[in-house]
PDB file of N, CA and C in Angstrom:
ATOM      1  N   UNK A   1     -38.735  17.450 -23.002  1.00  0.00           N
ATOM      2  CA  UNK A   1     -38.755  16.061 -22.622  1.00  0.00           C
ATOM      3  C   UNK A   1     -37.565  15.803 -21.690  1.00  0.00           C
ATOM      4  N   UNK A   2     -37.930  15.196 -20.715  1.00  0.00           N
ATOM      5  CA  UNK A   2     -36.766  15.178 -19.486  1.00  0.00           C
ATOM      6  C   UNK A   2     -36.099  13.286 -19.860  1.00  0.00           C
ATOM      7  N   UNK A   3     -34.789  13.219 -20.072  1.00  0.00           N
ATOM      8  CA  UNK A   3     -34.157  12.255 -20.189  1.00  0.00           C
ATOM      9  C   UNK A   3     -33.098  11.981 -19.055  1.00  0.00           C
ATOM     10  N   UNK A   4     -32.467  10.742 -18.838  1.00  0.00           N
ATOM     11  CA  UNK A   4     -31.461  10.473 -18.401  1.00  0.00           C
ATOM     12  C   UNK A   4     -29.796  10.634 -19.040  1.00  0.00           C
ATOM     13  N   UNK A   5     -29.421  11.156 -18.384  1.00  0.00           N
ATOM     14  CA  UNK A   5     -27.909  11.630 -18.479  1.00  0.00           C
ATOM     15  C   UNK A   5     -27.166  11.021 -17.600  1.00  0.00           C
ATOM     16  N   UNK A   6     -26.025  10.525 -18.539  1.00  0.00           N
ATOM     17  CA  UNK A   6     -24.207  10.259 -17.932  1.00  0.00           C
ATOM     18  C   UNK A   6     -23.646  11.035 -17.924  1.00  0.00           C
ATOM     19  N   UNK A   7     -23.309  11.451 -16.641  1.00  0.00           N
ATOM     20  CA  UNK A   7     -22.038  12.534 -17.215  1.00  0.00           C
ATOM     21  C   UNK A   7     -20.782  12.066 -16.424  1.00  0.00           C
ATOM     22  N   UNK A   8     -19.557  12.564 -17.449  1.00  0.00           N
ATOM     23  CA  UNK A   8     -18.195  11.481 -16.967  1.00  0.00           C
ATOM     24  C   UNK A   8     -17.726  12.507 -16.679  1.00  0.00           C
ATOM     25  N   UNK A   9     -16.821  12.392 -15.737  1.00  0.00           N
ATOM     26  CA  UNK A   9     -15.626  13.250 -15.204  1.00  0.00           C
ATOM     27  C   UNK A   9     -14.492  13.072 -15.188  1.00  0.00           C
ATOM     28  N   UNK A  10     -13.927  13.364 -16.575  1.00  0.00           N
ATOM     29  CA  UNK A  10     -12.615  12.847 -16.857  1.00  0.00           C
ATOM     30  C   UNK A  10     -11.822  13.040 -15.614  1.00  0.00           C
ATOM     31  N   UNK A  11     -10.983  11.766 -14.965  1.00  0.00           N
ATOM     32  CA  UNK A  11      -9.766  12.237 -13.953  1.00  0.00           C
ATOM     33  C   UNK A  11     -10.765  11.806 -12.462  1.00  0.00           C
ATOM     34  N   UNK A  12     -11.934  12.068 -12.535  1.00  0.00           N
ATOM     35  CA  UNK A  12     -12.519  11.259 -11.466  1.00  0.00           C
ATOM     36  C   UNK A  12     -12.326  10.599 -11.001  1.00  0.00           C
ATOM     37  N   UNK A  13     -11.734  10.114 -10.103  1.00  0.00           N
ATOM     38  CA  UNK A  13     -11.534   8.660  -9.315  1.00  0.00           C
ATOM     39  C   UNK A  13     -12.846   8.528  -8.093  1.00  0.00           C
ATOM     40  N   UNK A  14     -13.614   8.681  -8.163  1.00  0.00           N
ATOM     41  CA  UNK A  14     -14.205   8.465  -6.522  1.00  0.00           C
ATOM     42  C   UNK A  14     -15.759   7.657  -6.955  1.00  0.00           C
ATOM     43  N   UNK A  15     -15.995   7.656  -8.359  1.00  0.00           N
ATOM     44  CA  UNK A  15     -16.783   6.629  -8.236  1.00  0.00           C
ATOM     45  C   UNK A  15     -16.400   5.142  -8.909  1.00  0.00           C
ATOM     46  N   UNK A  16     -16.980   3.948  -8.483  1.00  0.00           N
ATOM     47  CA  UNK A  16     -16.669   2.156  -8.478  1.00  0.00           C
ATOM     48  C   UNK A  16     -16.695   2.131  -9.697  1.00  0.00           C
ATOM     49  N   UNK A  17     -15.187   1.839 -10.462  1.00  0.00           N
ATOM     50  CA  UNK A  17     -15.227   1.244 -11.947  1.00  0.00           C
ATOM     51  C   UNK A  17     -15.221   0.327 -12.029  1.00  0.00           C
ATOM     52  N   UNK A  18     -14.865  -0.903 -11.260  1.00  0.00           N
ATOM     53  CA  UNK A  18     -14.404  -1.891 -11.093  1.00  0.00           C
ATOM     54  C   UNK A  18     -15.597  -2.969 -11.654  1.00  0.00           C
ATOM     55  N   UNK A  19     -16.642  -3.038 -11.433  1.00  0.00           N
ATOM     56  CA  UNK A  19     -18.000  -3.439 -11.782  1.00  0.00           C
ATOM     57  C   UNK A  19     -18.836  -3.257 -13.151  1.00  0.00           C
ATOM     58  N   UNK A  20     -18.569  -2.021 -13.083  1.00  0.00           N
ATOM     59  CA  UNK A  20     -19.080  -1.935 -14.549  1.00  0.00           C
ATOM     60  C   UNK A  20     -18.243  -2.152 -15.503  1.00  0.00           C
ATOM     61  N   UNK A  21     -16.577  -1.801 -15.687  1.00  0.00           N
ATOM     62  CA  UNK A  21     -15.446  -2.270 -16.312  1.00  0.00           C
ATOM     63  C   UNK A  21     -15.731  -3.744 -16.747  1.00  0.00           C
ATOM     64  N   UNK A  22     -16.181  -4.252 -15.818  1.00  0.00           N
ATOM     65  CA  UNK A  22     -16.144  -6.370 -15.455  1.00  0.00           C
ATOM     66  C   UNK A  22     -16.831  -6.242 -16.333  1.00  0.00           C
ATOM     67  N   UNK A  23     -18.092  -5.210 -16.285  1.00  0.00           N
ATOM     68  CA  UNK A  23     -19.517  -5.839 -17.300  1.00  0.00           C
ATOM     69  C   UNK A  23     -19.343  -5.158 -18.623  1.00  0.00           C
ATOM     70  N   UNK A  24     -18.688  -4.194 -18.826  1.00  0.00           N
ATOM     71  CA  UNK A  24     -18.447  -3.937 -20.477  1.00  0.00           C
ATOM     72  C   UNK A  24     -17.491  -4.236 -21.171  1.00  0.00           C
ATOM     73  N   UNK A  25     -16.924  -5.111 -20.336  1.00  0.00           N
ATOM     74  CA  UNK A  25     -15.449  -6.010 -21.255  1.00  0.00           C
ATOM     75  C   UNK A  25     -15.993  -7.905 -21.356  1.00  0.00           C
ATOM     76  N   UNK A  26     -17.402  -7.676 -20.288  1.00  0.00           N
ATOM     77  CA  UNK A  26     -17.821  -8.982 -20.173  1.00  0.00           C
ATOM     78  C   UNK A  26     -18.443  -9.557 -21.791  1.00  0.00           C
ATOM     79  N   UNK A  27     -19.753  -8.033 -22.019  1.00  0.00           N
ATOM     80  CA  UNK A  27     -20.387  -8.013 -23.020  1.00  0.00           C
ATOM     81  C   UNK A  27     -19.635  -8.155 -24.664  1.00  0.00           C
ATOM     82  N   UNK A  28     -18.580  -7.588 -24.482  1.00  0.00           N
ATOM     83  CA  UNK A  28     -17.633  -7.831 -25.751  1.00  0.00           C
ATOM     84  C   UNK A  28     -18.682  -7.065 -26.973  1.00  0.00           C
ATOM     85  N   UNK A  29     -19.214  -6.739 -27.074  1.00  0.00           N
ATOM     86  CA  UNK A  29     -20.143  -6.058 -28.448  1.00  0.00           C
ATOM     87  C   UNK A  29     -19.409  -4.961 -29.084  1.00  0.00           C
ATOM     88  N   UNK A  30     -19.328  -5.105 -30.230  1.00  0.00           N
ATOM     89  CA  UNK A  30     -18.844  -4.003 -31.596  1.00  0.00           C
ATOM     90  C   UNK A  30     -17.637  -3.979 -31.761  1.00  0.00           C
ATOM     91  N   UNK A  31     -17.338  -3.998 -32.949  1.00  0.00           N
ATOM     92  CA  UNK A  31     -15.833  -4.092 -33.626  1.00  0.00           C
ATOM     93  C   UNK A  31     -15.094  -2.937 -32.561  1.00  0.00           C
ATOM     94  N   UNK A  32     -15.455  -1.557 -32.349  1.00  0.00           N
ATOM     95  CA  UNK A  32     -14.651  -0.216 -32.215  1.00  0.00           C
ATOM     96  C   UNK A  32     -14.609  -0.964 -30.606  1.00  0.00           C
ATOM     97  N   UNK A  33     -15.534  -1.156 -29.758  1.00  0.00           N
ATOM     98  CA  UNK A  33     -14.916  -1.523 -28.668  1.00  0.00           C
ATOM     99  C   UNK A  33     -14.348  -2.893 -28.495  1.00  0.00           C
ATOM    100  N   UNK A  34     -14.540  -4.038 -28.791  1.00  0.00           N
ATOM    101  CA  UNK A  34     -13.392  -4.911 -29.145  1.00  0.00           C
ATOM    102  C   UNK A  34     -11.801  -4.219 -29.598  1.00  0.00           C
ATOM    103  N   UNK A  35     -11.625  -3.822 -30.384  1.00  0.00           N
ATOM    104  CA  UNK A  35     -10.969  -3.542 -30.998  1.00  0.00           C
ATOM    105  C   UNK A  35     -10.022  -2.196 -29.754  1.00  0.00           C
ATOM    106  N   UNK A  36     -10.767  -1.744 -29.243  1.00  0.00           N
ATOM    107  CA  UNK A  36     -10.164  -0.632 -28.339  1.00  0.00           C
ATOM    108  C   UNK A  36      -9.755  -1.064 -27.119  1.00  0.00           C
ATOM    109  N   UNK A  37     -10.140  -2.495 -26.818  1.00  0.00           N
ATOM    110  CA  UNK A  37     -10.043  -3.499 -25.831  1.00  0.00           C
ATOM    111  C   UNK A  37      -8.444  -3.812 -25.820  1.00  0.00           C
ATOM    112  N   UNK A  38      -8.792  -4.627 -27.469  1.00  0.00           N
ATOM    113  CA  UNK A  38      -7.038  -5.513 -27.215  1.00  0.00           C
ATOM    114  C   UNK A  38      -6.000  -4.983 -28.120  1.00  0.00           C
ATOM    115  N   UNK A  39      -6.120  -3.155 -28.557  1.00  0.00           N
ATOM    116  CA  UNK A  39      -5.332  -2.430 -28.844  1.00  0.00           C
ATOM    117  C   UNK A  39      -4.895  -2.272 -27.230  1.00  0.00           C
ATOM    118  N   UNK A  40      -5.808  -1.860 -26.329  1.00  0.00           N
ATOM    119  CA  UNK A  40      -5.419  -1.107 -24.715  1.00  0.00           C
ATOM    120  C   UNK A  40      -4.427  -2.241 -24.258  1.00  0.00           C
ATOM    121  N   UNK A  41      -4.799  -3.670 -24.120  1.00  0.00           N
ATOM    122  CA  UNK A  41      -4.285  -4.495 -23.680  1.00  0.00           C
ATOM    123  C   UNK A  41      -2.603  -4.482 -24.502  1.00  0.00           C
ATOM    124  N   UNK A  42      -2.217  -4.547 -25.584  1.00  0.00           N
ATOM    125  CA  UNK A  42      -1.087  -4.534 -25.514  1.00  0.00           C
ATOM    126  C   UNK A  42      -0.482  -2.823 -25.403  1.00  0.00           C
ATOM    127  N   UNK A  43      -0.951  -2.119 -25.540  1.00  0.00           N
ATOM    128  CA  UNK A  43      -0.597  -0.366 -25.085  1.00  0.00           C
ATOM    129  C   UNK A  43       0.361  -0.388 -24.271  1.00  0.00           C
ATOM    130  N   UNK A  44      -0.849  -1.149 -22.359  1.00  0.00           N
ATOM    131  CA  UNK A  44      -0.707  -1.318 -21.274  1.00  0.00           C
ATOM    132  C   UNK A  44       0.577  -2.287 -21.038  1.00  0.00           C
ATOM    133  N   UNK A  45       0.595  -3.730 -21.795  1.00  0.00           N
ATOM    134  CA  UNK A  45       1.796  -4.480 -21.632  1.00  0.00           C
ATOM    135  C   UNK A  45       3.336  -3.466 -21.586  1.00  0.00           C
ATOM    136  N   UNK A  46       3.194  -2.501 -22.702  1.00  0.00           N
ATOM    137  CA  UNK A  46       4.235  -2.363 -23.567  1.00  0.00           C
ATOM    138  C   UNK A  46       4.627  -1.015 -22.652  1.00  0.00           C
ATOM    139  N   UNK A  47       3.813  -0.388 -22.070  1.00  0.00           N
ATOM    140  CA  UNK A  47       3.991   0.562 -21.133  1.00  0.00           C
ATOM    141  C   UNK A  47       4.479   0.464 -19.719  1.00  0.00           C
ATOM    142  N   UNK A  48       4.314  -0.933 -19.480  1.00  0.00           N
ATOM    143  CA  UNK A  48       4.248  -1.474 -18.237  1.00  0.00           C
ATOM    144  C   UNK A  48       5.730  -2.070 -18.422  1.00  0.00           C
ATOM    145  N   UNK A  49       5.958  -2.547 -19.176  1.00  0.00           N
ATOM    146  CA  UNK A  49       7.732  -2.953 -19.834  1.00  0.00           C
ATOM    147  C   UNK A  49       8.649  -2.103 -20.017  1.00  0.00           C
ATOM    148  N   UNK A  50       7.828  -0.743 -20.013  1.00  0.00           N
ATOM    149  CA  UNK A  50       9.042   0.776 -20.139  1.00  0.00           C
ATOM    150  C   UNK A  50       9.344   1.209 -18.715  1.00  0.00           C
ATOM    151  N   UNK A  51       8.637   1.115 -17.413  1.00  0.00           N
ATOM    152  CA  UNK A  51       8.721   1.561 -16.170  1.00  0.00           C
ATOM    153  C   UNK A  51       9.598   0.407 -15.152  1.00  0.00           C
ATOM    154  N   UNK A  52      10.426   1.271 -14.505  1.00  0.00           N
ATOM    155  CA  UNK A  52      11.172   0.581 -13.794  1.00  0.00           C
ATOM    156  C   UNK A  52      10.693  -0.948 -13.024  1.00  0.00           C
ATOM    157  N   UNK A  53      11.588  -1.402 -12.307  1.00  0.00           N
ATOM    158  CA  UNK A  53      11.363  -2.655 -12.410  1.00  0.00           C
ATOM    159  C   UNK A  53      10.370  -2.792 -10.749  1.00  0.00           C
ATOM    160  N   UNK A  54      10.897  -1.958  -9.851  1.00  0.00           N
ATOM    161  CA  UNK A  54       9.640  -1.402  -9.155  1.00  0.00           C
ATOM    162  C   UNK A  54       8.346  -1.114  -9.052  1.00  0.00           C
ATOM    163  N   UNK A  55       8.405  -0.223  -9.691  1.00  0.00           N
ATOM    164  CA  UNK A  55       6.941  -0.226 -10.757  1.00  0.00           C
ATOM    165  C   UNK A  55       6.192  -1.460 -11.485  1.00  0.00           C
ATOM    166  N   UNK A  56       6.729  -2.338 -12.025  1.00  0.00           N
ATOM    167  CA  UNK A  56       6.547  -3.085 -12.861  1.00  0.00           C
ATOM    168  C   UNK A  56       5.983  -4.509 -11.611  1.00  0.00           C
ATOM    169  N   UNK A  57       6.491  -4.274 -10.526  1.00  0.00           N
ATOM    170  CA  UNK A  57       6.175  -5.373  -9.736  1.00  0.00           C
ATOM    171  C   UNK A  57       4.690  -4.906  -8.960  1.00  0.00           C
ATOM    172  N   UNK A  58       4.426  -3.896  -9.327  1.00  0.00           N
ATOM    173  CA  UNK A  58       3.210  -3.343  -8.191  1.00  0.00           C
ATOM    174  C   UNK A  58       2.097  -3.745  -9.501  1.00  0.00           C
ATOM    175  N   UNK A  59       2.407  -4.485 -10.612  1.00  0.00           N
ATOM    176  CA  UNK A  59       1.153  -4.504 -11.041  1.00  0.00           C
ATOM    177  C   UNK A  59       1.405  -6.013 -11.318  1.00  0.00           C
ATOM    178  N   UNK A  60      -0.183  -6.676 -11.415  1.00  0.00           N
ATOM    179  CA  UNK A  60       0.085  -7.953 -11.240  1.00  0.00           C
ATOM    180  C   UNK A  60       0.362  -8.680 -12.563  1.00  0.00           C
ATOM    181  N   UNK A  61       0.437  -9.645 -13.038  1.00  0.00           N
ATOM    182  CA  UNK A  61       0.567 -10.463 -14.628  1.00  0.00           C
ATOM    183  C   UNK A  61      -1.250 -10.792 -14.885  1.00  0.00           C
ATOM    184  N   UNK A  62      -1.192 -10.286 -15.719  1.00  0.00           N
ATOM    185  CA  UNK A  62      -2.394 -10.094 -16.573  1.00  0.00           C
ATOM    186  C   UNK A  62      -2.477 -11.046 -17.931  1.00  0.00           C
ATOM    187  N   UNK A  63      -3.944 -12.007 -18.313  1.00  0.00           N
ATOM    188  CA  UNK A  63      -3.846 -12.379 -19.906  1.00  0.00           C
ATOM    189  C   UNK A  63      -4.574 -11.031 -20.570  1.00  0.00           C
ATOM    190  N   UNK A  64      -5.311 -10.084 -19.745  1.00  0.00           N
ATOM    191  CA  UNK A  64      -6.159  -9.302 -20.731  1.00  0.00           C
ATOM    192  C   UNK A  64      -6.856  -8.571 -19.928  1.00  0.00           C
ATOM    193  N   UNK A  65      -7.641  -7.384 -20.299  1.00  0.00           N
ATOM    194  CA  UNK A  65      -8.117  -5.965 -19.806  1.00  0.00           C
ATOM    195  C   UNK A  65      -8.928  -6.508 -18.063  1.00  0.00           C
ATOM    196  N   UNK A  66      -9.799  -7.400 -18.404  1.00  0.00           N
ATOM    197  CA  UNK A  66     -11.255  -8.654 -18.027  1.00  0.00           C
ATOM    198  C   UNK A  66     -10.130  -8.475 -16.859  1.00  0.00           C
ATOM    199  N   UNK A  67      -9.182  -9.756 -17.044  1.00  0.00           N
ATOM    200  CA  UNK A  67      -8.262 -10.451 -15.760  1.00  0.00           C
ATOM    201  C   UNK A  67      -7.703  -9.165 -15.525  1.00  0.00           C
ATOM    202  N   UNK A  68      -6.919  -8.375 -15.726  1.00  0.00           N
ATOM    203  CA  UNK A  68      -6.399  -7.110 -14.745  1.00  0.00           C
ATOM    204  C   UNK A  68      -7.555  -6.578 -14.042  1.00  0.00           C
ATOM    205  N   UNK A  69      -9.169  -6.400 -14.785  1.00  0.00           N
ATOM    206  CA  UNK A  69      -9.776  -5.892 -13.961  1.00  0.00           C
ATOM    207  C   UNK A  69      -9.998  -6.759 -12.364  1.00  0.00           C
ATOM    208  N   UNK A  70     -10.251  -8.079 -13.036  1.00  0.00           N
ATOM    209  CA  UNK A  70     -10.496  -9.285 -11.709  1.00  0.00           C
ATOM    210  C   UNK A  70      -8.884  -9.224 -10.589  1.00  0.00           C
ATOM    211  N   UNK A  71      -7.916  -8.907 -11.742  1.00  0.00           N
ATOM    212  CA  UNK A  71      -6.943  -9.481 -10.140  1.00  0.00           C
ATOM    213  C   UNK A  71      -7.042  -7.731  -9.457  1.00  0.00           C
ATOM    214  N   UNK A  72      -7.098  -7.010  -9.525  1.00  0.00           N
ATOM    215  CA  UNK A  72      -7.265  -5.791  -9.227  1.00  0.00           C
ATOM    216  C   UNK A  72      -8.129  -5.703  -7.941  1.00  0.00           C
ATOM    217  N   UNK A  73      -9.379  -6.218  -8.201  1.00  0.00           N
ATOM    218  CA  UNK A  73     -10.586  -6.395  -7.454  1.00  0.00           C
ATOM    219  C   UNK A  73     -10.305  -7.119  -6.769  1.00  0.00           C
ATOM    220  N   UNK A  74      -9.651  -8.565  -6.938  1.00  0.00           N
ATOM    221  CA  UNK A  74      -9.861  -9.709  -5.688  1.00  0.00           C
ATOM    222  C   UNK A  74      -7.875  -9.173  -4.413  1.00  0.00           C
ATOM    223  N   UNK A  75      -7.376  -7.801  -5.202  1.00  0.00           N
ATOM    224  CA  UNK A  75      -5.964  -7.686  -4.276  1.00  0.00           C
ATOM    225  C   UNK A  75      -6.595  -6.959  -3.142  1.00  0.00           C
ATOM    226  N   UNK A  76      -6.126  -7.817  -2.010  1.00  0.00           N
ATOM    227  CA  UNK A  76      -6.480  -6.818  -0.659  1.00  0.00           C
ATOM    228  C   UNK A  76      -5.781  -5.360  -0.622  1.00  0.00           C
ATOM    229  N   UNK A  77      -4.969  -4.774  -1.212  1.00  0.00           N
ATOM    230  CA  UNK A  77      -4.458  -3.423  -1.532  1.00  0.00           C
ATOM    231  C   UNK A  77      -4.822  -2.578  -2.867  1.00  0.00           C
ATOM    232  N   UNK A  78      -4.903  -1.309  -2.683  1.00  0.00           N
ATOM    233  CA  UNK A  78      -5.251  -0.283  -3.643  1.00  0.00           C
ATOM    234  C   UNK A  78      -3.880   0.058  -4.155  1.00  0.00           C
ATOM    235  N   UNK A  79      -3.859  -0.067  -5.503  1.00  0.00           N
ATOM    236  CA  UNK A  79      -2.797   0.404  -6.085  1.00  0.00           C
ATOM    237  C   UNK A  79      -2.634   1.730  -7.058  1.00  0.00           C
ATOM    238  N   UNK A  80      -2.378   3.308  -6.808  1.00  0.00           N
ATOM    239  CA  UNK A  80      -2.769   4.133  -7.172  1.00  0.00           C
ATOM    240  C   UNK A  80      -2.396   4.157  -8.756  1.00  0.00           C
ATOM    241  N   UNK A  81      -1.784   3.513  -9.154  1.00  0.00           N
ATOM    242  CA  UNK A  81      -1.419   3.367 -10.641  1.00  0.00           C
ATOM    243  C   UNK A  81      -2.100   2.837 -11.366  1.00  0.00           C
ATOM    244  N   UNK A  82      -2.613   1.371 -10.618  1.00  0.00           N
ATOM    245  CA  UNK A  82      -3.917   0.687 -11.507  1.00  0.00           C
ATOM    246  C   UNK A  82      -4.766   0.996 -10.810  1.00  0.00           C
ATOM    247  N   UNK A  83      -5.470   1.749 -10.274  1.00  0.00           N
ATOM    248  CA  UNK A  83      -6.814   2.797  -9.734  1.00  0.00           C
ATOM    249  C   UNK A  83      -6.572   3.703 -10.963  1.00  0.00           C
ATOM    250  N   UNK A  84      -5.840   4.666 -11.047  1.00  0.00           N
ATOM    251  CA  UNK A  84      -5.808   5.916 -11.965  1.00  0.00           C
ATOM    252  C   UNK A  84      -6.065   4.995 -13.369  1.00  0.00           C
ATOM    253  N   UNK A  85      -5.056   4.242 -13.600  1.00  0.00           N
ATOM    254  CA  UNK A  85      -5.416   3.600 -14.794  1.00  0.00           C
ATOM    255  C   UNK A  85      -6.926   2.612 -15.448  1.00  0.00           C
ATOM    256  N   UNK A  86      -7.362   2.261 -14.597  1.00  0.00           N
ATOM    257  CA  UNK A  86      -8.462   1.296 -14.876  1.00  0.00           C
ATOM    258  C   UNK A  86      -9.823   2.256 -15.016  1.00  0.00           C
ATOM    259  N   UNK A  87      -9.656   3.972 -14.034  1.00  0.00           N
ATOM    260  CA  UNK A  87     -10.448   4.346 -13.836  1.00  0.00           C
ATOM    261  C   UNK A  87     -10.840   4.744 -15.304  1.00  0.00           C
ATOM    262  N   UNK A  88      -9.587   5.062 -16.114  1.00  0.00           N
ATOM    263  CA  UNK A  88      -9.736   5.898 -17.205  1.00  0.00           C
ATOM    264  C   UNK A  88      -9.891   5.151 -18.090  1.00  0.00           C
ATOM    265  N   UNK A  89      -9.639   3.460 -18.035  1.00  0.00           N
ATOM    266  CA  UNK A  89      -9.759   3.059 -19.258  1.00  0.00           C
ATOM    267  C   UNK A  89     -11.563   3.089 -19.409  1.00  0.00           C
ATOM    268  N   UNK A  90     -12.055   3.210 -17.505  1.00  0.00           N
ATOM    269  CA  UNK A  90     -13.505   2.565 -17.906  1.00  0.00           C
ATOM    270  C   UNK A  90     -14.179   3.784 -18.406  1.00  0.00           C
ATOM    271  N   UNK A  91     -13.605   4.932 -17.949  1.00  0.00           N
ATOM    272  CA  UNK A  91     -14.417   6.102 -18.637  1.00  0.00           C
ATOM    273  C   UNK A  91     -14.362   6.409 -20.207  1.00  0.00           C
ATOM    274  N   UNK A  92     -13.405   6.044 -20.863  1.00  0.00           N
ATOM    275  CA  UNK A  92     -13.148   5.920 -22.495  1.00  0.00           C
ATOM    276  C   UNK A  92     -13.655   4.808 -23.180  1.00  0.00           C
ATOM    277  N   UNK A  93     -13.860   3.403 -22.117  1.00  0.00           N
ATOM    278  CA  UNK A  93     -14.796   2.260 -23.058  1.00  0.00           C
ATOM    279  C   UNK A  93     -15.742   2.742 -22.524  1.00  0.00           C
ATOM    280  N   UNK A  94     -16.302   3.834 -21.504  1.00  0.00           N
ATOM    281  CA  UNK A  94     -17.877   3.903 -21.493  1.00  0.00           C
ATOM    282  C   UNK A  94     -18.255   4.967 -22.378  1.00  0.00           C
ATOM    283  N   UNK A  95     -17.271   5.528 -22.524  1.00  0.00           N
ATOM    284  CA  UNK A  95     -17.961   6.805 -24.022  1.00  0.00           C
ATOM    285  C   UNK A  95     -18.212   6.041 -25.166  1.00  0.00           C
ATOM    286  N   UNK A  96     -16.529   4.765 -25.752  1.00  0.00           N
ATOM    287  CA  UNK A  96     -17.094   4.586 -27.001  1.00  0.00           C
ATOM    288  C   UNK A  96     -18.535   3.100 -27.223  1.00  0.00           C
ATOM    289  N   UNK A  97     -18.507   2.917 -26.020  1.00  0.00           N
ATOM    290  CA  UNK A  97     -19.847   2.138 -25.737  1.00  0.00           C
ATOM    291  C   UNK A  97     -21.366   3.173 -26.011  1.00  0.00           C
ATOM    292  N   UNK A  98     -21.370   3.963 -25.156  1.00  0.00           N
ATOM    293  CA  UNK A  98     -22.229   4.980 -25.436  1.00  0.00           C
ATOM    294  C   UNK A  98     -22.222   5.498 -26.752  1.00  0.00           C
ATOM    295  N   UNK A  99     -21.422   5.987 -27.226  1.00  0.00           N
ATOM    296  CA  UNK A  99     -21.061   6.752 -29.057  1.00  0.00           C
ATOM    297  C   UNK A  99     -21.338   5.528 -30.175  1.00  0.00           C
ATOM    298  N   UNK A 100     -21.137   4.144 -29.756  1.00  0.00           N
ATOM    299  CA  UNK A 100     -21.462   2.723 -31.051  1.00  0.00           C
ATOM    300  C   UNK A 100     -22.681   2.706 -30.427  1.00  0.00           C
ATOM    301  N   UNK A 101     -23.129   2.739 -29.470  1.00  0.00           N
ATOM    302  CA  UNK A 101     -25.208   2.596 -29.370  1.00  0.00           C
ATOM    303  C   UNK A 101     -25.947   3.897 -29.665  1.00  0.00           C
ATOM    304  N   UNK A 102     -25.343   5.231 -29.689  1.00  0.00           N
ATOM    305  CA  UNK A 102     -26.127   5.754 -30.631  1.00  0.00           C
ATOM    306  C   UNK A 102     -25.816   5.883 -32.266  1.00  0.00           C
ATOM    307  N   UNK A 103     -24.571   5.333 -32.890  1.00  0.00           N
ATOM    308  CA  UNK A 103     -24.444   4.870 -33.910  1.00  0.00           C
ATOM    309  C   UNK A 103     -25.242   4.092 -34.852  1.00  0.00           C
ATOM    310  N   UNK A 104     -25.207   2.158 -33.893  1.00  0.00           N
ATOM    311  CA  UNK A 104     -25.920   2.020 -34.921  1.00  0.00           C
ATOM    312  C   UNK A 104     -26.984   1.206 -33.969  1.00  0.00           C
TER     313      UNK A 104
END
């Protein structure tokens, strides 16, 4: 039986997270990804408070995963830190999105 397959490439950057990120933080469904949402969100604060103060200015003020993804998207510049970063958060909420729908 021939099915459809995802396949992720951890470290990938070259395909658009930015869109689907919007739409699986939009949907909010299941405790494990909720929950992996606004564990990430303060992770990211608290990580972002350890890096110099340089650093710390190249990323914008955020209330939550959603709005970093939106101010990200609407900055006329690519920022390789939140590119690398956003790419990976969307590839880890798209596994445990994928792993809670064949759950339950």
């Amino acid at each position: 039986m021939a099915g459809v397959f995802e396949v992720l490439l951890f470290g990938d950057e070259t395909g658009d997270f930015c869109e689907p990120l919007d739409k699986l933080c939009e949907r909010r469904r299941g405790v494990l990804f909720l929950h992996f949402i606004e564990r990430l969100h303060w992770t990211l604060r608290d990580e972002i408070h350890k890096q110099p103060r340089h650093v710390q200015n190249q990323i914008p003020p955020f209330t939550d995963i959603p709005d970093l993804v939106k101010r990200y998207t609407e900055s006329s510049s690519r920022n390789p830190i939140l590119e690398s970063t956003l790419t990976c958060i969307y590839q880890l909420a798209n596994v445990i999105r994928y792993d809670f729908c064949l759950i339950y």
